[in-house]
Protein backbone atom coordinates (compact mmCIF):
# COMPACT_ATOMS: atom_id res chain seq x y z
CA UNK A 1 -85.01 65.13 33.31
CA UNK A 2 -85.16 66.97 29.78
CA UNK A 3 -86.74 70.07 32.32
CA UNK A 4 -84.17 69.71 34.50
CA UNK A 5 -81.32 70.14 32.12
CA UNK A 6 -82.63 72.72 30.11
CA UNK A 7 -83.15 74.72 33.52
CA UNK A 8 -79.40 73.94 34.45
CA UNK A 9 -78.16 74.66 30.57
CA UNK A 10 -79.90 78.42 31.05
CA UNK A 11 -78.54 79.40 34.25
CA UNK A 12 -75.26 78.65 33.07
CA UNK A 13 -75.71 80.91 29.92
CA UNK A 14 -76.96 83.85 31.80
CA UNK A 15 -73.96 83.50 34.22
CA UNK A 16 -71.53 83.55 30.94
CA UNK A 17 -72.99 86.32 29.87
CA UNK A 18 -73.00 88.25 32.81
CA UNK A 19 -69.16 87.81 33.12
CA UNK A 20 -68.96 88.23 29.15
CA UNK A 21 -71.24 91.87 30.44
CA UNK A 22 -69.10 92.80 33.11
CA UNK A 23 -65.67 92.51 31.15
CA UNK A 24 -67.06 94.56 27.83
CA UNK A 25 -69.64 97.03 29.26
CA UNK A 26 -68.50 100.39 30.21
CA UNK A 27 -69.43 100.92 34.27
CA UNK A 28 -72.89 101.46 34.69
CA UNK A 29 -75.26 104.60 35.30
CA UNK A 30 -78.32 103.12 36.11
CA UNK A 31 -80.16 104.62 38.52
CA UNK A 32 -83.54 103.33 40.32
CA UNK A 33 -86.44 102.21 37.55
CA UNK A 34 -89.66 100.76 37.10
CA UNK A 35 -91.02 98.96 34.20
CA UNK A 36 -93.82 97.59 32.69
CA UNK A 37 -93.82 95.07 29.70
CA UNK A 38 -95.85 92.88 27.54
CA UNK A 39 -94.61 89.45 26.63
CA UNK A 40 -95.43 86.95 23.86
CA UNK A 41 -94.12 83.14 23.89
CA UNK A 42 -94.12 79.88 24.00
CA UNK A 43 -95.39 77.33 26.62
CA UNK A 44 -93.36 73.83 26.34
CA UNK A 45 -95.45 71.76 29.56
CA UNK A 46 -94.40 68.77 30.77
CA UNK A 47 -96.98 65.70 31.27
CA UNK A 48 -99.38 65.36 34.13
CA UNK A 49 -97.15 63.66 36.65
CA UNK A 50 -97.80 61.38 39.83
CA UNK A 51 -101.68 61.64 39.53
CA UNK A 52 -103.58 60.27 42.63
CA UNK A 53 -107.27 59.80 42.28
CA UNK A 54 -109.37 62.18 44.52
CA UNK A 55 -112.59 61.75 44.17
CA UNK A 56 -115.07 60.38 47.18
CA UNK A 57 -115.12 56.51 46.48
CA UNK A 58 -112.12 56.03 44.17
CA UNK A 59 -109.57 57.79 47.01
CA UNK A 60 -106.07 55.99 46.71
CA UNK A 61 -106.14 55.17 42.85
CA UNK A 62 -103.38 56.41 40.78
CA UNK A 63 -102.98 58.12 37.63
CA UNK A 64 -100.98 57.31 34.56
CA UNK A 65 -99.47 60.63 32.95
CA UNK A 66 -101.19 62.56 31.23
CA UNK A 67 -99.84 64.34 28.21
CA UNK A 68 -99.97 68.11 27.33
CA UNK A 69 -100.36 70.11 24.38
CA UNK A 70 -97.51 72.95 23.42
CA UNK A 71 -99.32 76.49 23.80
CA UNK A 72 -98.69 80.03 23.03
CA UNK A 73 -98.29 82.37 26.19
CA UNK A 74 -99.61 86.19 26.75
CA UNK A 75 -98.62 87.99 29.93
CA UNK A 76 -97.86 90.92 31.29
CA UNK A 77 -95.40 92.44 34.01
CA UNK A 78 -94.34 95.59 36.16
CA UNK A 79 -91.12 95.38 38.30
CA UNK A 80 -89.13 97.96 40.24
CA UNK A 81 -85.18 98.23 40.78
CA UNK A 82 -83.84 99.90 44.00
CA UNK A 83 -81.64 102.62 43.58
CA UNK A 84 -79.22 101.78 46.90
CA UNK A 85 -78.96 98.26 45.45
CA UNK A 86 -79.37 98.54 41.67
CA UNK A 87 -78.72 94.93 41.07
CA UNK A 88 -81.76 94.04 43.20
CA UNK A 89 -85.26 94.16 41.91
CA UNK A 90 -88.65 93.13 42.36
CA UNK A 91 -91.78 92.10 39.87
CA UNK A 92 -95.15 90.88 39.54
CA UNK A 93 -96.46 88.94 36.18
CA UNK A 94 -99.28 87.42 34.78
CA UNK A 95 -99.52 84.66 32.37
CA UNK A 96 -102.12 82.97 30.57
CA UNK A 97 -101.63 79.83 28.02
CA UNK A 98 -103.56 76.92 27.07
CA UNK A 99 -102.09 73.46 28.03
CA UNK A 100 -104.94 71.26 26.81
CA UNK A 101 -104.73 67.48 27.53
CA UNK A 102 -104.17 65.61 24.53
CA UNK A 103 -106.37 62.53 23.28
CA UNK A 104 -105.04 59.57 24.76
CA UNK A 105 -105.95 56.25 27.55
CA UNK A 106 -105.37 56.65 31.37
CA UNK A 107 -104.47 53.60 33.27
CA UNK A 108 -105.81 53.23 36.78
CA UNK A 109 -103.78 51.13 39.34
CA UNK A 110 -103.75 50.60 43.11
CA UNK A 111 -104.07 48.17 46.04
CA UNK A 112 -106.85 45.78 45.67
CA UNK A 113 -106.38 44.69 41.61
CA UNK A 114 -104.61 45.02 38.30
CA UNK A 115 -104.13 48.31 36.50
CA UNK A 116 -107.36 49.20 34.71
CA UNK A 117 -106.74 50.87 31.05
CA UNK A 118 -109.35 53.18 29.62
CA UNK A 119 -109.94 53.49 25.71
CA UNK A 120 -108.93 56.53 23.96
CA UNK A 121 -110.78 59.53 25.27
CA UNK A 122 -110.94 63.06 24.11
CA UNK A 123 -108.95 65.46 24.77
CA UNK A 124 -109.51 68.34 27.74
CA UNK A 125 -109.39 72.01 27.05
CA UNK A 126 -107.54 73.51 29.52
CA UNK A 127 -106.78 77.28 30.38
CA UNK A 128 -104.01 78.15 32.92
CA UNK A 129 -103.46 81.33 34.72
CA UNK A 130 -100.15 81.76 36.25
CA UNK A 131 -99.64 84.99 39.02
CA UNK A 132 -96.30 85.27 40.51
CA UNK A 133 -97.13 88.15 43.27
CA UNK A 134 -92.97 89.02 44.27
CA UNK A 135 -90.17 87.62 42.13
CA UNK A 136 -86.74 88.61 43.42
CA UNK A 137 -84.61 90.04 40.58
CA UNK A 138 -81.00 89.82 40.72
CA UNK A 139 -79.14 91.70 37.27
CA UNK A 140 -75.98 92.74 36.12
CA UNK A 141 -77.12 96.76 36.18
CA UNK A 142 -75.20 97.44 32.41
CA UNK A 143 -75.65 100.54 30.31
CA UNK A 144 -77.38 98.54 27.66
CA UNK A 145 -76.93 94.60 28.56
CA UNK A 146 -78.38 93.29 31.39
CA UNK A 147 -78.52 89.44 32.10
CA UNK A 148 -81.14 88.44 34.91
CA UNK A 149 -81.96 86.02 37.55
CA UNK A 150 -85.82 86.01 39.29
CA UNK A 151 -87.36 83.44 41.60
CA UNK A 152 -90.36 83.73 43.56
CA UNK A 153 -93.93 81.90 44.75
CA UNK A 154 -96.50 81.71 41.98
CA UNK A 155 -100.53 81.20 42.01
CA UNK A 156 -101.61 78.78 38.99
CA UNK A 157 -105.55 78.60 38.42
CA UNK A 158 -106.46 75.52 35.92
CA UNK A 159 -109.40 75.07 34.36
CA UNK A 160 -110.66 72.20 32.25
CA UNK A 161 -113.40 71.66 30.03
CA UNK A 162 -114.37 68.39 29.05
CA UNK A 163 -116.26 67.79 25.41
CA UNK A 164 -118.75 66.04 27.43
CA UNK A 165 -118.98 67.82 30.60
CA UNK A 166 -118.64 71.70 29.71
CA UNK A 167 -118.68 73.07 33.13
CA UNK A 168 -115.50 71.26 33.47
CA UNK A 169 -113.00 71.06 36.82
CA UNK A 170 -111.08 73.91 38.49
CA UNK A 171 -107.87 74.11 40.27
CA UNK A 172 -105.95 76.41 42.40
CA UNK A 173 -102.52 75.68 43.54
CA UNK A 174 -99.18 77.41 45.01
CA UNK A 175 -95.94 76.85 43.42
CA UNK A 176 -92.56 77.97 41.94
CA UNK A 177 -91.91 80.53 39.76
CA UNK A 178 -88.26 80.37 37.95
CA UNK A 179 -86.72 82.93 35.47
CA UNK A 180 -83.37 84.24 33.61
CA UNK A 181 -83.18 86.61 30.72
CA UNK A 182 -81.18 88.98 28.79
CA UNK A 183 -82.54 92.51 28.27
CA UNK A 184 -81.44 95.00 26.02
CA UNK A 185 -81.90 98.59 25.92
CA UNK A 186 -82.94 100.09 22.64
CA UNK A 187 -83.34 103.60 24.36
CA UNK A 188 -83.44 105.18 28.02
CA UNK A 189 -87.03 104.03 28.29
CA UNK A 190 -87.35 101.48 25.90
CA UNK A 191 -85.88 97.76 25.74
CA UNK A 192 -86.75 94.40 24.70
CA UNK A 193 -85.70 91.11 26.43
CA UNK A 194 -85.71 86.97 25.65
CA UNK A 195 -86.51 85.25 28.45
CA UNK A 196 -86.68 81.28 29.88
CA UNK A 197 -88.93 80.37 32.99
CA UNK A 198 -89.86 77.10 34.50
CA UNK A 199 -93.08 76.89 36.45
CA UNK A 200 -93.72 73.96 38.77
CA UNK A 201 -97.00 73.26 40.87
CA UNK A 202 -99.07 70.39 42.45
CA UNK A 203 -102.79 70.99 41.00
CA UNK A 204 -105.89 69.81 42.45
CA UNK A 205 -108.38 69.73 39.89
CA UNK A 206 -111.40 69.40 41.83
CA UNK A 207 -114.57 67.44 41.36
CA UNK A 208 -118.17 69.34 40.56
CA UNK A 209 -119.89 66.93 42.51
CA UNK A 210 -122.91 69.51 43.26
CA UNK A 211 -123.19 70.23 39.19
CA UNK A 212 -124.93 67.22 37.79
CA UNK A 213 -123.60 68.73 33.84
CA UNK A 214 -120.15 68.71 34.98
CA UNK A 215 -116.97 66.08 35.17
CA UNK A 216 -117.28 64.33 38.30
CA UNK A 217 -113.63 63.14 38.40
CA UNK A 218 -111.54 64.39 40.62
CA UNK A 219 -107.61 64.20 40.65
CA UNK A 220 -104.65 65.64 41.73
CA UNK A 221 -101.49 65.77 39.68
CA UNK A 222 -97.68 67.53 39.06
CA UNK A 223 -97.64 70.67 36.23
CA UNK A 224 -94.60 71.69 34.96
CA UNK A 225 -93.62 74.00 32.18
CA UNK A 226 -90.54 75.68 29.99
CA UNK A 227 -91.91 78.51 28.59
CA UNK A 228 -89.59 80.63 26.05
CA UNK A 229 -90.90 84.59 25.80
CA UNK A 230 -90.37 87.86 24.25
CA UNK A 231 -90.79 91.08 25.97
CA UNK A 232 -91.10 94.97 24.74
CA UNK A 233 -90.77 97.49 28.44
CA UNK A 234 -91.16 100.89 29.33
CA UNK A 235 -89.01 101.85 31.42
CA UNK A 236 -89.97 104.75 34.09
């Protein structure tokens, strides 16, 4: 719920200020651009949510949440706005942060017997790569302000290492990419931005079964993240 209205409350300010934009800028001259930026922030995740047990012989289990640890956040983009349309653009980004699982007991429950509570295990390193192949870009095109929309299909790769088990468990999953920003032009080529995005994906961390050093657990669980950045583009 807390994800859910801070989504709602930023969408709403980037609207404001895009009617704030369009009554105070002068008309625009922007023509056709590309960019590319680097982008430094921070990753706010959510627990792991609605875990199901996956592994062969403990099927049908499920998972208490599992919390996550708050993470800085690298990444990287290049995007490209039409000049017929110049409110209409497109990106790609990459993303990398560290959402490690934090120290705490998982409760097991299903059909067939009480809920079953572990003791207090360690926590799991975890690194997360998040691709977002084609965001669709919608902006208020100003001479210097420009509020932004983007929402597209993302590719999140998980990996976690156990302090026990260092080959650890991967996951690969499909899900939504969600974004809205302000960007302001220091020069013709140069501008920085602040930026909110909300990631959301169903991750299957899958079991190592055929790697007798690794985590044999396998599991299946909800990621979702706020992640506030910074950005410094070159625009081209």
């Amino acid at each position: 719920m807390k994800t859910v209205r801070f989504s709602t409350a930023l969408l709403v300010g980037v609207f404001l200020l895009f009617f704030l934009a369009q009554s105070t800028i002068e008309p625009s001259t922007v023509e056709a651009e590309s960019y590319f930026a680097g982008q430094v922030g921070y990753a706010f995740p959510q627990s792991l949510s609605n875990g199901k047990v996956t592994q062969d012989g403990f099927g049908g289990l499920d998972i208490s949440d599992q919390p996550l640890k708050n993470s800085p956040m690298v990444g990287a983009k290049l995007g490209h706005y039409f000049t017929r349309i110049r409110w209409l653009g497109v990106e790609t980004e990459v993303t990398y942060s560290n959402p490690h699982i934090k120290q705490s007991s998982i409760t097991f429950s299903g059909p067939g017997g009480p809920p079953v509570t572990s003791p207090i295990l360690a926590g799991v390193t975890q690194r997360m790569i998040m691709w977002s192949p084609l965001t669709l870009l919608a902006r208020y095109p100003g001479q210097r302000l420009q509020p932004y929309v983007g929402v597209g299909p993302a590719l999140f790769f998980a990996h976690l290492n156990g302090p026990t088990a260092p080959p650890g468990q991967s996951g690969t999953a499909i899900g939504l990419n969600a974004e809205a920003g302000l960007r302001y032009y220091v020069t013709r080529h140069w501008s920085l931005s602040t930026e909110g995005k909300y990631n959301l994906a169903r991750i299957g961390y899958t079991s190592n079964d055929s790697n007798p050093n690794a985590d044999p657990f396998g599991f299946r669980a909800t990621y979702s993240v706020v992640t506030v950045s910074l950005a410094l583009a070159y625009h081209f």
